[in-house]
PDB file of N, CA and C in Angstrom:
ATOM      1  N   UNK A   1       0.814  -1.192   0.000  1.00  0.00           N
ATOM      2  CA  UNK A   1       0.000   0.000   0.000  1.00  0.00           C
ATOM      3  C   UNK A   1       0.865   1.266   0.000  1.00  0.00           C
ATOM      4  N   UNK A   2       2.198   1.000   0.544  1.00  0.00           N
ATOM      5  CA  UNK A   2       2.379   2.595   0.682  1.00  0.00           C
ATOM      6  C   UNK A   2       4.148   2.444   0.191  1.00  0.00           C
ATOM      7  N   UNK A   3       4.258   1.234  -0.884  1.00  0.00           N
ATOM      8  CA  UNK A   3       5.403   1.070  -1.883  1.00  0.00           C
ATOM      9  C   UNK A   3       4.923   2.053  -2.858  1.00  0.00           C
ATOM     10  N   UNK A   4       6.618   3.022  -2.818  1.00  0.00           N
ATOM     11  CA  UNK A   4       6.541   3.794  -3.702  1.00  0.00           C
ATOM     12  C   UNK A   4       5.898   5.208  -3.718  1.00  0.00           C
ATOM     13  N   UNK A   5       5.328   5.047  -1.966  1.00  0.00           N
ATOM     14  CA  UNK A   5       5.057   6.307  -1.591  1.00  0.00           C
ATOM     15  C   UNK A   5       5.729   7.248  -0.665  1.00  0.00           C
ATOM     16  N   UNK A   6       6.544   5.964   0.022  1.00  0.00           N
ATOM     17  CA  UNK A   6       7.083   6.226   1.433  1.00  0.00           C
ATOM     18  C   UNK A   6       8.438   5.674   1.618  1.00  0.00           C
ATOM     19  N   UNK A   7       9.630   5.957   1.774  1.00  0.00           N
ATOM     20  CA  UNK A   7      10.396   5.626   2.048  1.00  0.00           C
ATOM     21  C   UNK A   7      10.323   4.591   3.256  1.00  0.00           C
ATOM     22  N   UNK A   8      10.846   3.163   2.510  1.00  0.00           N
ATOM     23  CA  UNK A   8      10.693   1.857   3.164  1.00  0.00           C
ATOM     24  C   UNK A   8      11.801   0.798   3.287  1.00  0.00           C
ATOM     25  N   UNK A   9      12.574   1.179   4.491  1.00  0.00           N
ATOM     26  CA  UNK A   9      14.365   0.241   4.796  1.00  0.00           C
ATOM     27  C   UNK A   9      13.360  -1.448   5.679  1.00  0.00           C
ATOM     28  N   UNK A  10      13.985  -2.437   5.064  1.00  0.00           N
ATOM     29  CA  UNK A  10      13.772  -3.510   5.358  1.00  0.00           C
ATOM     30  C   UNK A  10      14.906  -4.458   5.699  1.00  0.00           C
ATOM     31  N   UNK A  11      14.875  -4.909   6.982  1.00  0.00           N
ATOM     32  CA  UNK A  11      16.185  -5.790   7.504  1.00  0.00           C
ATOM     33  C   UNK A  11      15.421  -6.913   7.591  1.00  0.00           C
ATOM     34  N   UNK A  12      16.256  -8.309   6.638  1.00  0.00           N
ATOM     35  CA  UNK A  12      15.668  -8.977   6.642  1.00  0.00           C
ATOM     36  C   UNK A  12      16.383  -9.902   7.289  1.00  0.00           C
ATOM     37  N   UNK A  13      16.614 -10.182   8.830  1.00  0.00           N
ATOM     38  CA  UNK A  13      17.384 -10.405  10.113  1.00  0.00           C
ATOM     39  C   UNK A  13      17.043 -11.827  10.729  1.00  0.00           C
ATOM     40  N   UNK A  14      17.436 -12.777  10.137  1.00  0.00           N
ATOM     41  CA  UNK A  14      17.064 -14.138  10.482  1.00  0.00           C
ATOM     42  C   UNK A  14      18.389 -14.645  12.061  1.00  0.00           C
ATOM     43  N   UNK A  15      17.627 -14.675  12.638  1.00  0.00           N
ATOM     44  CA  UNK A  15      18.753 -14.860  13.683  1.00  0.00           C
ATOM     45  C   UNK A  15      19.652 -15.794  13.790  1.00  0.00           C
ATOM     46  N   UNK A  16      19.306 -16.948  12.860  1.00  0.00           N
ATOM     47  CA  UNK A  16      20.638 -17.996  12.892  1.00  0.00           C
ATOM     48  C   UNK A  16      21.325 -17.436  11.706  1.00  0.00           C
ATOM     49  N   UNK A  17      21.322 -17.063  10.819  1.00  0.00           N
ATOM     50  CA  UNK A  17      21.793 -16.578   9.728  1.00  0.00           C
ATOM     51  C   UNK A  17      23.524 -16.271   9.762  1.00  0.00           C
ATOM     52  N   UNK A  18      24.170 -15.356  10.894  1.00  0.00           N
ATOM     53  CA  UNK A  18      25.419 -15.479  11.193  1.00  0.00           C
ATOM     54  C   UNK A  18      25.925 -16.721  11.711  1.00  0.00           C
ATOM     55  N   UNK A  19      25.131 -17.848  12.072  1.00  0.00           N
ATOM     56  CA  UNK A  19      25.848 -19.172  12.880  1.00  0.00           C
ATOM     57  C   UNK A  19      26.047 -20.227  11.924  1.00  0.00           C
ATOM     58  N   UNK A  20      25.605 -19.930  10.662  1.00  0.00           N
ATOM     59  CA  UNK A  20      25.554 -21.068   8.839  1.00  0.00           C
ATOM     60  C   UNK A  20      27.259 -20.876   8.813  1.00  0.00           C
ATOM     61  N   UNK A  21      28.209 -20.263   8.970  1.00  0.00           N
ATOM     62  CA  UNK A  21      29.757 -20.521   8.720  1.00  0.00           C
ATOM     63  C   UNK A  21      30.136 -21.595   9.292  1.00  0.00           C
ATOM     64  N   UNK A  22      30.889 -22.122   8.660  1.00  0.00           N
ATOM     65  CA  UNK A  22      31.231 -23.353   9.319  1.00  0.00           C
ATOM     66  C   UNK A  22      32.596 -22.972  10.448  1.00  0.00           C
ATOM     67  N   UNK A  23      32.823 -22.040  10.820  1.00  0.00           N
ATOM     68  CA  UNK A  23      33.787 -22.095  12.539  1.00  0.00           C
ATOM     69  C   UNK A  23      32.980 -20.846  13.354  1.00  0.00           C
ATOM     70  N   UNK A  24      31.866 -20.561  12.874  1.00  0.00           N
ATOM     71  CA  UNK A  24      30.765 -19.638  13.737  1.00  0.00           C
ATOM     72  C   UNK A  24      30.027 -20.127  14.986  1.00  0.00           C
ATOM     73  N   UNK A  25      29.758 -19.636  15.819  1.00  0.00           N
ATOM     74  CA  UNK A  25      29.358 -20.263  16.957  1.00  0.00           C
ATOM     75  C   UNK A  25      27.916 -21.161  16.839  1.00  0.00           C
ATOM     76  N   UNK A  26      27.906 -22.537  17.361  1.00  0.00           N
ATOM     77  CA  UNK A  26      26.447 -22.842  17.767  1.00  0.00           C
ATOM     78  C   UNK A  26      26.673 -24.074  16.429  1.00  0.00           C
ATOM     79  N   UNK A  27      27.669 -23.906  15.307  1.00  0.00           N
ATOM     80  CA  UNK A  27      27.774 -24.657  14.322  1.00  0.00           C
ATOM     81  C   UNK A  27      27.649 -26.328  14.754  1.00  0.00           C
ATOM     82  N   UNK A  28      27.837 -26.872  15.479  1.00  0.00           N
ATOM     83  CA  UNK A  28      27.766 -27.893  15.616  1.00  0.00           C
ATOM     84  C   UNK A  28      26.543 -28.620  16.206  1.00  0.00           C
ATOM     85  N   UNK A  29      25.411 -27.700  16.140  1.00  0.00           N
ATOM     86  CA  UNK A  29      24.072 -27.803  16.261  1.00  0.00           C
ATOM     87  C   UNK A  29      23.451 -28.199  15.283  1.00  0.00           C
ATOM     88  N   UNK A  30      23.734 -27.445  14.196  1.00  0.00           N
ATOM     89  CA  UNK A  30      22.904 -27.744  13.078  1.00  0.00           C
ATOM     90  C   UNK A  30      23.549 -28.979  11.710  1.00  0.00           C
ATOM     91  N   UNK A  31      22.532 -29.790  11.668  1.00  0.00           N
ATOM     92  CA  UNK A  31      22.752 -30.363  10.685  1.00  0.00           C
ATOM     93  C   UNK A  31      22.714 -29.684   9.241  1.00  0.00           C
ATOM     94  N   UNK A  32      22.750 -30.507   8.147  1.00  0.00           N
ATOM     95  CA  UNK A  32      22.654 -29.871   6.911  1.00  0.00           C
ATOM     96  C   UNK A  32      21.814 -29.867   6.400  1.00  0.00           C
ATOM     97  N   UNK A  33      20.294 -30.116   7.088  1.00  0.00           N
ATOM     98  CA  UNK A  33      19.081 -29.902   6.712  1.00  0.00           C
ATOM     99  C   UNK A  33      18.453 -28.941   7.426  1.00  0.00           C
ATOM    100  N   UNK A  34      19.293 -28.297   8.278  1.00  0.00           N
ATOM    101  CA  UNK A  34      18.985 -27.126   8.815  1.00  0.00           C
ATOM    102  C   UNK A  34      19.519 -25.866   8.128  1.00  0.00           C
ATOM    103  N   UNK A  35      20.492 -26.306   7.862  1.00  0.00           N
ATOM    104  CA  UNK A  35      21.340 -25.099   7.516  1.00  0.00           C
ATOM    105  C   UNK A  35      20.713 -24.826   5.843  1.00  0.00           C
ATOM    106  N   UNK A  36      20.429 -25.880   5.334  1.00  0.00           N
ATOM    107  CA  UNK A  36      19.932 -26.189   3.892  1.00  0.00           C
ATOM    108  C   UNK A  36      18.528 -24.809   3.974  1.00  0.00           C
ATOM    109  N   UNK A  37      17.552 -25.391   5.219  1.00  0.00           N
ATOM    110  CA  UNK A  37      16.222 -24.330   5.225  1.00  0.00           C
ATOM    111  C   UNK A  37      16.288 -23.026   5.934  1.00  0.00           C
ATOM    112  N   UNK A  38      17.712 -22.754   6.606  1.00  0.00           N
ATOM    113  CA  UNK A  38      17.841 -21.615   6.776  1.00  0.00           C
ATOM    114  C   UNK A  38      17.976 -20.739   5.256  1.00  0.00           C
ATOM    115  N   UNK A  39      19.304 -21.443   4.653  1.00  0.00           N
ATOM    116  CA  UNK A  39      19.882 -20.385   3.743  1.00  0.00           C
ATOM    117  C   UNK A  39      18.775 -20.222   2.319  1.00  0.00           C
ATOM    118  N   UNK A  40      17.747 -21.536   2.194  1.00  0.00           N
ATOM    119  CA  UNK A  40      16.576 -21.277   1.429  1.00  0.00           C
ATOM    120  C   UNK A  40      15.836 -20.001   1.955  1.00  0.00           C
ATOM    121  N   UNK A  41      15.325 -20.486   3.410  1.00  0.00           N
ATOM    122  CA  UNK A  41      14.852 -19.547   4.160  1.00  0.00           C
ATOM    123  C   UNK A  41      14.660 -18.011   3.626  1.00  0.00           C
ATOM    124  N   UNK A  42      16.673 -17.593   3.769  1.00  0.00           N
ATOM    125  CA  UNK A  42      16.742 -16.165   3.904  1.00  0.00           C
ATOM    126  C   UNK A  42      16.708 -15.743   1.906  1.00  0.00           C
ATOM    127  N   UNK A  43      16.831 -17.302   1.233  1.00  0.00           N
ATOM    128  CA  UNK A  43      16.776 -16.465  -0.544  1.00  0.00           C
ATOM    129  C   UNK A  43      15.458 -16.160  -0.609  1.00  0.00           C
ATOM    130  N   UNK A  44      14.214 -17.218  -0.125  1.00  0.00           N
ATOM    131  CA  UNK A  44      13.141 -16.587  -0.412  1.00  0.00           C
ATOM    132  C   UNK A  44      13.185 -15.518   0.216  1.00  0.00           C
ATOM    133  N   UNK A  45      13.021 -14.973   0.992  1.00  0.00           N
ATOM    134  CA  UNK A  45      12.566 -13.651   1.692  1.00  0.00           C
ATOM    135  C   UNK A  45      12.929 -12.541   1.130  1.00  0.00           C
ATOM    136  N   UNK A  46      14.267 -12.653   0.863  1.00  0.00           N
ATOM    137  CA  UNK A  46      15.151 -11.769  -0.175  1.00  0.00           C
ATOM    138  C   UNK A  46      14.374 -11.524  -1.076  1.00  0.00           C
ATOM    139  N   UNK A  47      14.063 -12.319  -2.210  1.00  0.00           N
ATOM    140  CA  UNK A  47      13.899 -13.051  -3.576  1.00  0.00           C
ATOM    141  C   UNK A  47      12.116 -12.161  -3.591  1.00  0.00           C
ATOM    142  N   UNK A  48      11.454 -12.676  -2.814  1.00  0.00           N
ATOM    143  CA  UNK A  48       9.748 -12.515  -2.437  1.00  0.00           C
ATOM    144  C   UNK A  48       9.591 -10.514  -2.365  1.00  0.00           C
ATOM    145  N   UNK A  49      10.562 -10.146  -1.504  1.00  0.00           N
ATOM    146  CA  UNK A  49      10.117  -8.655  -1.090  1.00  0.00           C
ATOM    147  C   UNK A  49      10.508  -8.143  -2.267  1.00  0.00           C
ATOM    148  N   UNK A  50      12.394  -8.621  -2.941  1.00  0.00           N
ATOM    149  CA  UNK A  50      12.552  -7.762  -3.952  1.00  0.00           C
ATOM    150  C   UNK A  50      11.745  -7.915  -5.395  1.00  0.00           C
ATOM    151  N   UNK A  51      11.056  -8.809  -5.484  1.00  0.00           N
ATOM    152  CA  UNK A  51      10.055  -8.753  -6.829  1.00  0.00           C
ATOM    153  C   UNK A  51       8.778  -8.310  -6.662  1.00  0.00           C
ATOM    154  N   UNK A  52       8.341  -8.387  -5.112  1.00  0.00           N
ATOM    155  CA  UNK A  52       6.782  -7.561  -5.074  1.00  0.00           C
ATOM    156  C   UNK A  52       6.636  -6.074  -4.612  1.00  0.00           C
ATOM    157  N   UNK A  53       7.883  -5.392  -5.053  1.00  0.00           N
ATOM    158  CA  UNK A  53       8.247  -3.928  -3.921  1.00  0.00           C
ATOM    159  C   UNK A  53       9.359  -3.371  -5.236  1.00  0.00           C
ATOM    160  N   UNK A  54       8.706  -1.803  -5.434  1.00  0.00           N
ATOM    161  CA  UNK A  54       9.428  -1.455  -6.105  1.00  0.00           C
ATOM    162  C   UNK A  54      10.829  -0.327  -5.782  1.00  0.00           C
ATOM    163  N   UNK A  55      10.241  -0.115  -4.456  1.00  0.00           N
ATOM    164  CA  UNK A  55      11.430   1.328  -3.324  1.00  0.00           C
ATOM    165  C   UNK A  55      11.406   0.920  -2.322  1.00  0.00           C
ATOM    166  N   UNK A  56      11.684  -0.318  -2.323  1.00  0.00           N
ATOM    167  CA  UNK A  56      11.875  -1.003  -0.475  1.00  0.00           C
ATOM    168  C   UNK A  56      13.794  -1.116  -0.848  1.00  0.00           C
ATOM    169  N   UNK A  57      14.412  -0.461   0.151  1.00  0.00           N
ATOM    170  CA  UNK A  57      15.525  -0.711   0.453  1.00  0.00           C
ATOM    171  C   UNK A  57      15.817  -1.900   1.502  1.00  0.00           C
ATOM    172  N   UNK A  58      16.780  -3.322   0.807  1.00  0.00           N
ATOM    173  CA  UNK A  58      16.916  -4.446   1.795  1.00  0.00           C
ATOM    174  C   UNK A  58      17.764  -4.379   2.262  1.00  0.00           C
ATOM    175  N   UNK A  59      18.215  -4.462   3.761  1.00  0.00           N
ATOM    176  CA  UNK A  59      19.682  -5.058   4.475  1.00  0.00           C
ATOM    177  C   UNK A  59      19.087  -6.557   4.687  1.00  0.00           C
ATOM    178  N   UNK A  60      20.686  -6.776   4.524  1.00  0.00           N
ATOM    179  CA  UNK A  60      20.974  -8.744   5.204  1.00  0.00           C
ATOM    180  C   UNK A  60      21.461  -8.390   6.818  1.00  0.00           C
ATOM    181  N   UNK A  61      20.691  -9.245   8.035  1.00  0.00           N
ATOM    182  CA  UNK A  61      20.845  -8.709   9.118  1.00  0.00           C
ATOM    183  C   UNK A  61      21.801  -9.532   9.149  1.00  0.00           C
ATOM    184  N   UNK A  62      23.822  -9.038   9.900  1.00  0.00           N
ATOM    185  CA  UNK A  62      25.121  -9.826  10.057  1.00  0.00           C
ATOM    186  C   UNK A  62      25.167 -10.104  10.972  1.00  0.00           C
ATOM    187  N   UNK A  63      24.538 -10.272  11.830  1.00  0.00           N
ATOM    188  CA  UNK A  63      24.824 -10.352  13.351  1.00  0.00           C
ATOM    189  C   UNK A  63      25.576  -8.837  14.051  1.00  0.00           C
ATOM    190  N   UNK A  64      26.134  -9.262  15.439  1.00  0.00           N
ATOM    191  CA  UNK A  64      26.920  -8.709  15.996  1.00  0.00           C
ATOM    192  C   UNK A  64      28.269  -8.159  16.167  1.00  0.00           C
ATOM    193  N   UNK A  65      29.112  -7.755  16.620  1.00  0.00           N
ATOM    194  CA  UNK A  65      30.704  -7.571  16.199  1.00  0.00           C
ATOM    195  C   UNK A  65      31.010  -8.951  17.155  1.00  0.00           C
ATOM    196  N   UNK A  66      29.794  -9.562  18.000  1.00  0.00           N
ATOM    197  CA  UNK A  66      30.280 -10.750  18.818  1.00  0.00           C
ATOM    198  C   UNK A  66      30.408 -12.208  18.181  1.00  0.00           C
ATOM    199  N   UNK A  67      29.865 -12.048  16.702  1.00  0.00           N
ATOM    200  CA  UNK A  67      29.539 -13.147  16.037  1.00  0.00           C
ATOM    201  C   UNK A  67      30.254 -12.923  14.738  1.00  0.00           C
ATOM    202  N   UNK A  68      30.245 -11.374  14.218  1.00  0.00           N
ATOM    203  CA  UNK A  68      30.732 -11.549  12.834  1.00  0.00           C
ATOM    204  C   UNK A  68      31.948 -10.213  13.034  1.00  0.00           C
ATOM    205  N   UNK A  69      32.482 -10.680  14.371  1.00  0.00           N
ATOM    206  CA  UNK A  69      33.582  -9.090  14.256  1.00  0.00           C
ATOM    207  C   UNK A  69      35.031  -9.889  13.704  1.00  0.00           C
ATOM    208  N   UNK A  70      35.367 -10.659  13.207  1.00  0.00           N
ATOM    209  CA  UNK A  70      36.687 -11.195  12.680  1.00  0.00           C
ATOM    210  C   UNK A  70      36.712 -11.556  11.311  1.00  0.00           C
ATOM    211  N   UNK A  71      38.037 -11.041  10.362  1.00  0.00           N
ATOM    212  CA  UNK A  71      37.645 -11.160   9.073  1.00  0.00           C
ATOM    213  C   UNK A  71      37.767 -12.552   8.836  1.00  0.00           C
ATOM    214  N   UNK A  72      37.844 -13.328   9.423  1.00  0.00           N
ATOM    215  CA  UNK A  72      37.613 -14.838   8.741  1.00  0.00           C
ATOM    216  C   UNK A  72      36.424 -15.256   8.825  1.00  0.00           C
ATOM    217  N   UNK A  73      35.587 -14.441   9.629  1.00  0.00           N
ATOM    218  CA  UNK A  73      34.078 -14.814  10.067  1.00  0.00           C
ATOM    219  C   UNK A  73      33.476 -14.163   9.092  1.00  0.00           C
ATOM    220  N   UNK A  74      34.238 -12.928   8.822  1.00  0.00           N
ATOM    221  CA  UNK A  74      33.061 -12.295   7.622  1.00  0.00           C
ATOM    222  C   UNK A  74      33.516 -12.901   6.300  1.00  0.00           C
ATOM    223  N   UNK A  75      34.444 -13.071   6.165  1.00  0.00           N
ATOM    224  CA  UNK A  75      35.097 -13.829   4.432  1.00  0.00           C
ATOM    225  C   UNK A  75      33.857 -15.472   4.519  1.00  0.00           C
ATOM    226  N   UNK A  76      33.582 -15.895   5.452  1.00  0.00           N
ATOM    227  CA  UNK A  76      32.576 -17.309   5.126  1.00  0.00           C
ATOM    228  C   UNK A  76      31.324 -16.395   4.825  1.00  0.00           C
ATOM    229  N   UNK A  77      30.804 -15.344   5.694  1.00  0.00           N
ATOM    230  CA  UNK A  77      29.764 -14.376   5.878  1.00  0.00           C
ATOM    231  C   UNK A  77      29.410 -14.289   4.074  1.00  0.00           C
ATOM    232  N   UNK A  78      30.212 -13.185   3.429  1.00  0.00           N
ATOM    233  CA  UNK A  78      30.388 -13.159   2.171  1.00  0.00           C
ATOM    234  C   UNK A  78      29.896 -14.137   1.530  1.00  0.00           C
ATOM    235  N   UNK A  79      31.025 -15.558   1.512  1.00  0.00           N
ATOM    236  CA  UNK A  79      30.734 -16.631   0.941  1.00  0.00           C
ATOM    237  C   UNK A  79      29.617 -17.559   0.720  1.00  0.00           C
ATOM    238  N   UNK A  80      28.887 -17.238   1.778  1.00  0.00           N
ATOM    239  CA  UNK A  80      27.282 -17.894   2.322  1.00  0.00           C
ATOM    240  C   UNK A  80      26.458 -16.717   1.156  1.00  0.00           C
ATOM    241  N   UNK A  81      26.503 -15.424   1.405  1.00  0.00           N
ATOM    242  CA  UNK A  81      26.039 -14.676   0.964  1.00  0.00           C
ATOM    243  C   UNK A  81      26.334 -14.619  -0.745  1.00  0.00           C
ATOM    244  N   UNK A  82      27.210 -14.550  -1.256  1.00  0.00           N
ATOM    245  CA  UNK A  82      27.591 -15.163  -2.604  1.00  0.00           C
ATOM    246  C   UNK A  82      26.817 -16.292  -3.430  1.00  0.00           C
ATOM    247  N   UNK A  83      26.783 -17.431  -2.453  1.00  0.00           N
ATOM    248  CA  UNK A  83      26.416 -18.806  -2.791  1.00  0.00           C
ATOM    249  C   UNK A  83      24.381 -18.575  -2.596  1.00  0.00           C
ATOM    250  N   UNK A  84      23.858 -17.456  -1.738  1.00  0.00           N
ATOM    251  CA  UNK A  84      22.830 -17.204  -2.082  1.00  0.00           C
ATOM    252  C   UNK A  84      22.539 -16.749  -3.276  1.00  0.00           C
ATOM    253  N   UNK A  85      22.807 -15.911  -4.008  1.00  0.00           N
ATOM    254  CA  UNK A  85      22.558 -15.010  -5.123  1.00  0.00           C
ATOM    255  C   UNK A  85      21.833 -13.778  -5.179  1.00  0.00           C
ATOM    256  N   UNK A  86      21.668 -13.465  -3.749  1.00  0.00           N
ATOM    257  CA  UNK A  86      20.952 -12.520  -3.503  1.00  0.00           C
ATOM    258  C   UNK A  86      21.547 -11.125  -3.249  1.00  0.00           C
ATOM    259  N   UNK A  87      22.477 -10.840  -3.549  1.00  0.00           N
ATOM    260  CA  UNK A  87      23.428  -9.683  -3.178  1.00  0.00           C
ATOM    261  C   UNK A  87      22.555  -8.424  -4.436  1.00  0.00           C
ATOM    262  N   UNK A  88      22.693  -8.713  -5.131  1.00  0.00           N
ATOM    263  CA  UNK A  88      21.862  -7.847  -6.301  1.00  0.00           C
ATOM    264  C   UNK A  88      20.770  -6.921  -5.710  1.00  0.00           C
ATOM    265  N   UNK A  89      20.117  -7.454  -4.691  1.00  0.00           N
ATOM    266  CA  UNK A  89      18.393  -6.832  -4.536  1.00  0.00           C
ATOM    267  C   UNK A  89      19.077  -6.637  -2.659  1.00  0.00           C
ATOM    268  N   UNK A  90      20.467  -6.103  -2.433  1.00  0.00           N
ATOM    269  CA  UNK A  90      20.474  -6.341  -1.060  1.00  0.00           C
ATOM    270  C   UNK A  90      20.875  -4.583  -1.471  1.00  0.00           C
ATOM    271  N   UNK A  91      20.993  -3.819  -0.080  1.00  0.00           N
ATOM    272  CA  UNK A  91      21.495  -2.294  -0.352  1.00  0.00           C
ATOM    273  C   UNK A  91      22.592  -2.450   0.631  1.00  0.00           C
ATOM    274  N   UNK A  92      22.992  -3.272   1.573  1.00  0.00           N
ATOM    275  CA  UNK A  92      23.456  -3.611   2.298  1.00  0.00           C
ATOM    276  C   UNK A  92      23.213  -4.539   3.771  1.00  0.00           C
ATOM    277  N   UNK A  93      24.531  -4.307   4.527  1.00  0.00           N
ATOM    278  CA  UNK A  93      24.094  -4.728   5.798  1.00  0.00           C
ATOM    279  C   UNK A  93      23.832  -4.477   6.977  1.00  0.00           C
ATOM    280  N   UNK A  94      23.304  -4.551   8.113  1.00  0.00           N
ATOM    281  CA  UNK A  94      22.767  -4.379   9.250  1.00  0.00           C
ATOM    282  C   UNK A  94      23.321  -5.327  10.390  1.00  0.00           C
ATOM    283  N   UNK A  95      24.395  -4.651  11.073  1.00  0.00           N
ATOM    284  CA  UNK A  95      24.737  -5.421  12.705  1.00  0.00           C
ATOM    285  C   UNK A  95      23.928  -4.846  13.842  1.00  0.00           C
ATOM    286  N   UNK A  96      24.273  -5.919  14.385  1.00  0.00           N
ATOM    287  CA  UNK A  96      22.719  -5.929  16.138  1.00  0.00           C
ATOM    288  C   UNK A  96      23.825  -5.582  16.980  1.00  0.00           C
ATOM    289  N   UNK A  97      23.463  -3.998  17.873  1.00  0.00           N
ATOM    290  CA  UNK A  97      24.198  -2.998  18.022  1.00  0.00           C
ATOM    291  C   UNK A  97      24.287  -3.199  19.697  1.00  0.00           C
ATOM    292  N   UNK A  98      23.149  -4.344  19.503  1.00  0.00           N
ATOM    293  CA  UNK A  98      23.340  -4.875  21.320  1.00  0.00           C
ATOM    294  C   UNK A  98      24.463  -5.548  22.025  1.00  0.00           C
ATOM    295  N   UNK A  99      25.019  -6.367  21.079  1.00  0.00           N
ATOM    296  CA  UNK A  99      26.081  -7.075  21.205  1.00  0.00           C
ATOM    297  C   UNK A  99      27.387  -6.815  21.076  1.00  0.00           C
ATOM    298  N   UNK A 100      27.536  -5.504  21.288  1.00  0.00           N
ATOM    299  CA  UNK A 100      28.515  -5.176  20.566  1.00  0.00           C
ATOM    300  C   UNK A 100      29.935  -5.398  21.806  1.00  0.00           C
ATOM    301  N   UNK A 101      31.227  -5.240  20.735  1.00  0.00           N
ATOM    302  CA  UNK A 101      32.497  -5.627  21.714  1.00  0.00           C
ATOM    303  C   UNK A 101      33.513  -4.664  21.157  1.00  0.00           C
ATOM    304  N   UNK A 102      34.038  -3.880  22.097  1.00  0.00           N
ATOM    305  CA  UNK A 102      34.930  -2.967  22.301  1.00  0.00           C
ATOM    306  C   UNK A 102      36.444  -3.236  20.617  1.00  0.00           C
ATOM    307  N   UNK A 103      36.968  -2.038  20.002  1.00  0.00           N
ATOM    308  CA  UNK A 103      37.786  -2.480  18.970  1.00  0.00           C
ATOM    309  C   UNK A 103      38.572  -2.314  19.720  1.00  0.00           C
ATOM    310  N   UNK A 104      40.094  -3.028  19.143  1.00  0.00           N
ATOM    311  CA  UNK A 104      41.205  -2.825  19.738  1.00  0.00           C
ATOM    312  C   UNK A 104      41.804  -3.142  20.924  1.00  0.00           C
ATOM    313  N   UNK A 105      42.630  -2.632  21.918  1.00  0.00           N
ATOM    314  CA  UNK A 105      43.163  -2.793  23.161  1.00  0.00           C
ATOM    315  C   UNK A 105      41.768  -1.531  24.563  1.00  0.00           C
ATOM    316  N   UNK A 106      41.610  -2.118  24.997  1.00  0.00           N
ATOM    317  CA  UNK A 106      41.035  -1.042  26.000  1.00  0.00           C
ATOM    318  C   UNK A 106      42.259  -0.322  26.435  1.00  0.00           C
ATOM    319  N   UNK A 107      41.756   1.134  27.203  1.00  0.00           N
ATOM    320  CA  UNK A 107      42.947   1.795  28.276  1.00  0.00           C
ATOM    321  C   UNK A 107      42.813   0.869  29.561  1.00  0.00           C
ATOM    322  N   UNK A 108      43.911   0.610  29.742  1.00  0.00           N
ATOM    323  CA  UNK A 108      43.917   0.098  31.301  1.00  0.00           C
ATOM    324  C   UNK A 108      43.997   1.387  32.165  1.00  0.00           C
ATOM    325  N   UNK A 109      44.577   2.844  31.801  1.00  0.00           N
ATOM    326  CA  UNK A 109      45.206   3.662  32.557  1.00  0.00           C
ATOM    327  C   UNK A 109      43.860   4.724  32.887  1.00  0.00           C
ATOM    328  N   UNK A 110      42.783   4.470  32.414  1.00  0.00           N
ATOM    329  CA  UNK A 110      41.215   5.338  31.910  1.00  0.00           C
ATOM    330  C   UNK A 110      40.963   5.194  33.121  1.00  0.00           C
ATOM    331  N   UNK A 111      40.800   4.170  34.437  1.00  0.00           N
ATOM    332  CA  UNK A 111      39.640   3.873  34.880  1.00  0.00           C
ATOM    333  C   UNK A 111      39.185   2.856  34.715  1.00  0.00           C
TER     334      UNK A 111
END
């Protein structure tokens, strides 16, 4: 109803979605018929909004910096994301800002 009238950002934030890498946390939970209807899961959803919506902007939700803050975590991240085909109809991504973990060395001398 209000595609194409209204500026409309869509995160399409499946919560296992960062744990499909194979050295990501929780990995040894899921079999490959899980992981199979997750990553179907997140193409339809992708796939569904970007053909029935003509000014919906999509993010892929990445998790946290607690789940996807290391570049070997994001290089599988990518790779999952690649092997979807859905990057085309994505505008980007979206991290969960709850989780978040400090960059770098803290001050010890701060306090």
């Amino acid at each position: 109803q209000f595609d194409g009238r209204v500026d409309i950002d869509v995160i399409v934030e499946p919560l296992s979605f960062p744990n499909l890498g194979p050295t990501w946390a929780n990995r040894h939970c899921q079999g490959e018929p899980t992981i199979k209807a997750q990553m179907e899961g997140v193409r339809y959803a992708v796939e569904t909004i970007a053909a029935n919506t003509r000014a919906v902007a999509l993010y892929l939700g990445a998790g946290g910096s607690d789940v996807s803050g290391s570049v070997a975590v994001m290089q599988q991240f990518v790779e999952i994301l690649r092997s979807l085909g859905v990057a085309m109809h994505l505008r980007g991504l979206a991290t969960n800002v709850a989780s978040c973990w400090p960059l770098g060395d803290g001050c010890t001398e701060c306090g």
